[in-house]
N, C-alpha and C. Protein backbone atom coordinates (compact mmCIF):
# COMPACT_ATOMS: atom_id res chain seq x y z
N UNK A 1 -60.61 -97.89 -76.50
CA UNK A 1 -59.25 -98.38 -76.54
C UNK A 1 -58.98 -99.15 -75.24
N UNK A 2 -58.62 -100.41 -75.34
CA UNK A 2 -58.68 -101.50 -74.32
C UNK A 2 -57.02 -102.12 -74.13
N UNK A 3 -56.52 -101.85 -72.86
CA UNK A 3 -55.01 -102.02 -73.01
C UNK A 3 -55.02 -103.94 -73.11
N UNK A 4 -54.02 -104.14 -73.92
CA UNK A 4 -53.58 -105.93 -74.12
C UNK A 4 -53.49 -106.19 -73.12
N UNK A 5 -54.18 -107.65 -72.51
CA UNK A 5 -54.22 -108.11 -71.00
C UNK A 5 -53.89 -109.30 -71.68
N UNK A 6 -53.03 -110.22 -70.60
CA UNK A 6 -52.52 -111.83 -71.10
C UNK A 6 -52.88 -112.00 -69.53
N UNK A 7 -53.48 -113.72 -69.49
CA UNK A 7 -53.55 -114.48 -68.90
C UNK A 7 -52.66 -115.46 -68.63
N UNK A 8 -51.80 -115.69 -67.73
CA UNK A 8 -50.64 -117.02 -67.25
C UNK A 8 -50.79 -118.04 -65.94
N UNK A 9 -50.91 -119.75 -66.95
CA UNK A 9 -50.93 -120.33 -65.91
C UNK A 9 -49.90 -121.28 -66.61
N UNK A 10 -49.96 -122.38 -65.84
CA UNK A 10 -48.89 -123.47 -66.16
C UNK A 10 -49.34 -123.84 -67.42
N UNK A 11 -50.48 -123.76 -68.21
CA UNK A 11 -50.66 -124.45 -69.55
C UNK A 11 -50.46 -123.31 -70.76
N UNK A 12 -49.87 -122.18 -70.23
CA UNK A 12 -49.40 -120.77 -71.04
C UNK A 12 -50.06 -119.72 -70.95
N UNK A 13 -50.08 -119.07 -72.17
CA UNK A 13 -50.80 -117.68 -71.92
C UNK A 13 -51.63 -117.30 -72.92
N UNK A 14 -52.58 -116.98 -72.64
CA UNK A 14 -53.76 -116.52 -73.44
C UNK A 14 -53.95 -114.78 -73.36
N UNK A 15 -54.31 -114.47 -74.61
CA UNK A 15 -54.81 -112.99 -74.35
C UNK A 15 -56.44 -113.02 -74.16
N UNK A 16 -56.94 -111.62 -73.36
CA UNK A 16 -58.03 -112.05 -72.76
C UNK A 16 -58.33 -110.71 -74.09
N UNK A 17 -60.04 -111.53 -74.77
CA UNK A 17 -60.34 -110.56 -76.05
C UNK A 17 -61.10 -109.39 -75.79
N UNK A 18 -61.15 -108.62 -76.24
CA UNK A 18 -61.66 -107.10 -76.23
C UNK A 18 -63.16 -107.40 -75.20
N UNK A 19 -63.75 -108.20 -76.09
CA UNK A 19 -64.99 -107.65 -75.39
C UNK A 19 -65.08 -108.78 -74.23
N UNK A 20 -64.37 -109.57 -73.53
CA UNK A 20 -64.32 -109.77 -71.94
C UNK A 20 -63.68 -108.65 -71.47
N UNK A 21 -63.21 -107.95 -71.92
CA UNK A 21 -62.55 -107.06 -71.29
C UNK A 21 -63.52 -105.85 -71.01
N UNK A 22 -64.00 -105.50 -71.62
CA UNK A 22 -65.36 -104.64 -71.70
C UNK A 22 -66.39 -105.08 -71.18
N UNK A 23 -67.04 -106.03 -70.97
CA UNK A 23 -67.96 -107.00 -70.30
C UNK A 23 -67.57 -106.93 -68.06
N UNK A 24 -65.89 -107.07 -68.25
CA UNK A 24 -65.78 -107.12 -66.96
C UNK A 24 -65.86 -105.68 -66.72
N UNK A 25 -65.32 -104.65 -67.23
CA UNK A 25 -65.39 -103.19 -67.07
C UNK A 25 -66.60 -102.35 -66.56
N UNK A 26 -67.35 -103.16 -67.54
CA UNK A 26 -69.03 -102.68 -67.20
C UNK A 26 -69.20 -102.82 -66.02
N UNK A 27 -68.95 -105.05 -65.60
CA UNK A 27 -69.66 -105.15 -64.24
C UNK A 27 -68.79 -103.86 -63.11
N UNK A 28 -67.77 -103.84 -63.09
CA UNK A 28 -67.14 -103.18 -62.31
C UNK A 28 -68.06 -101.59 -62.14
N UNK A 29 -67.97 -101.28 -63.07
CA UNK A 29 -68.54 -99.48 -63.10
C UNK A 29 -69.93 -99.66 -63.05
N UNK A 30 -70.95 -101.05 -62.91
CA UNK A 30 -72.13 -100.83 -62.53
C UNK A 30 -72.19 -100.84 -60.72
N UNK A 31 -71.03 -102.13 -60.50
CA UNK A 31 -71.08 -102.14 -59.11
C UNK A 31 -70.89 -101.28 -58.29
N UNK A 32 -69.90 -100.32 -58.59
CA UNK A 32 -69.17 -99.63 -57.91
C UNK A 32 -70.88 -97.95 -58.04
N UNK A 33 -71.08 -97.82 -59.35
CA UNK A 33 -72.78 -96.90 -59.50
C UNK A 33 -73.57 -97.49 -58.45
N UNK A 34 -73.57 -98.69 -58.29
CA UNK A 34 -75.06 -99.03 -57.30
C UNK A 34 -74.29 -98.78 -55.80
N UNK A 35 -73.28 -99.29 -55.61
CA UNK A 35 -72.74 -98.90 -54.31
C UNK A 35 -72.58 -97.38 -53.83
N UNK A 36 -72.60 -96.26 -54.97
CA UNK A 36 -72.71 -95.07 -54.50
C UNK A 36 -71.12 -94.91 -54.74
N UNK A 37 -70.07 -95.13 -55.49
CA UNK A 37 -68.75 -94.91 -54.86
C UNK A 37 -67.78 -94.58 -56.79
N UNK A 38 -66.96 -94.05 -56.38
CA UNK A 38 -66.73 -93.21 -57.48
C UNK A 38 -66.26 -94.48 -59.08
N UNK A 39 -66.37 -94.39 -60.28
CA UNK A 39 -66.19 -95.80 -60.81
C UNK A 39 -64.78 -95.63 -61.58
């Protein structure tokens, strides 16, 4: 379960789709595993 994220710039707003959202999640919780630090 992936909370609704919108993107805003001057040309409007986009929702960002499930699986970028999951894609960035990963990198985050791999980086944070290799750094040793809680994810």
């Amino acid at each position: 379960m992936w909370p609704v994220v919108y993107t805003v710039d001057r040309t409007g707003a986009r929702r960002v789709p499930e699986p970028e959202l999951a894609a960035a999640s990963r990198s985050v919780i791999e980086a944070r595993t290799i750094a040793g630090r809680e994810a």
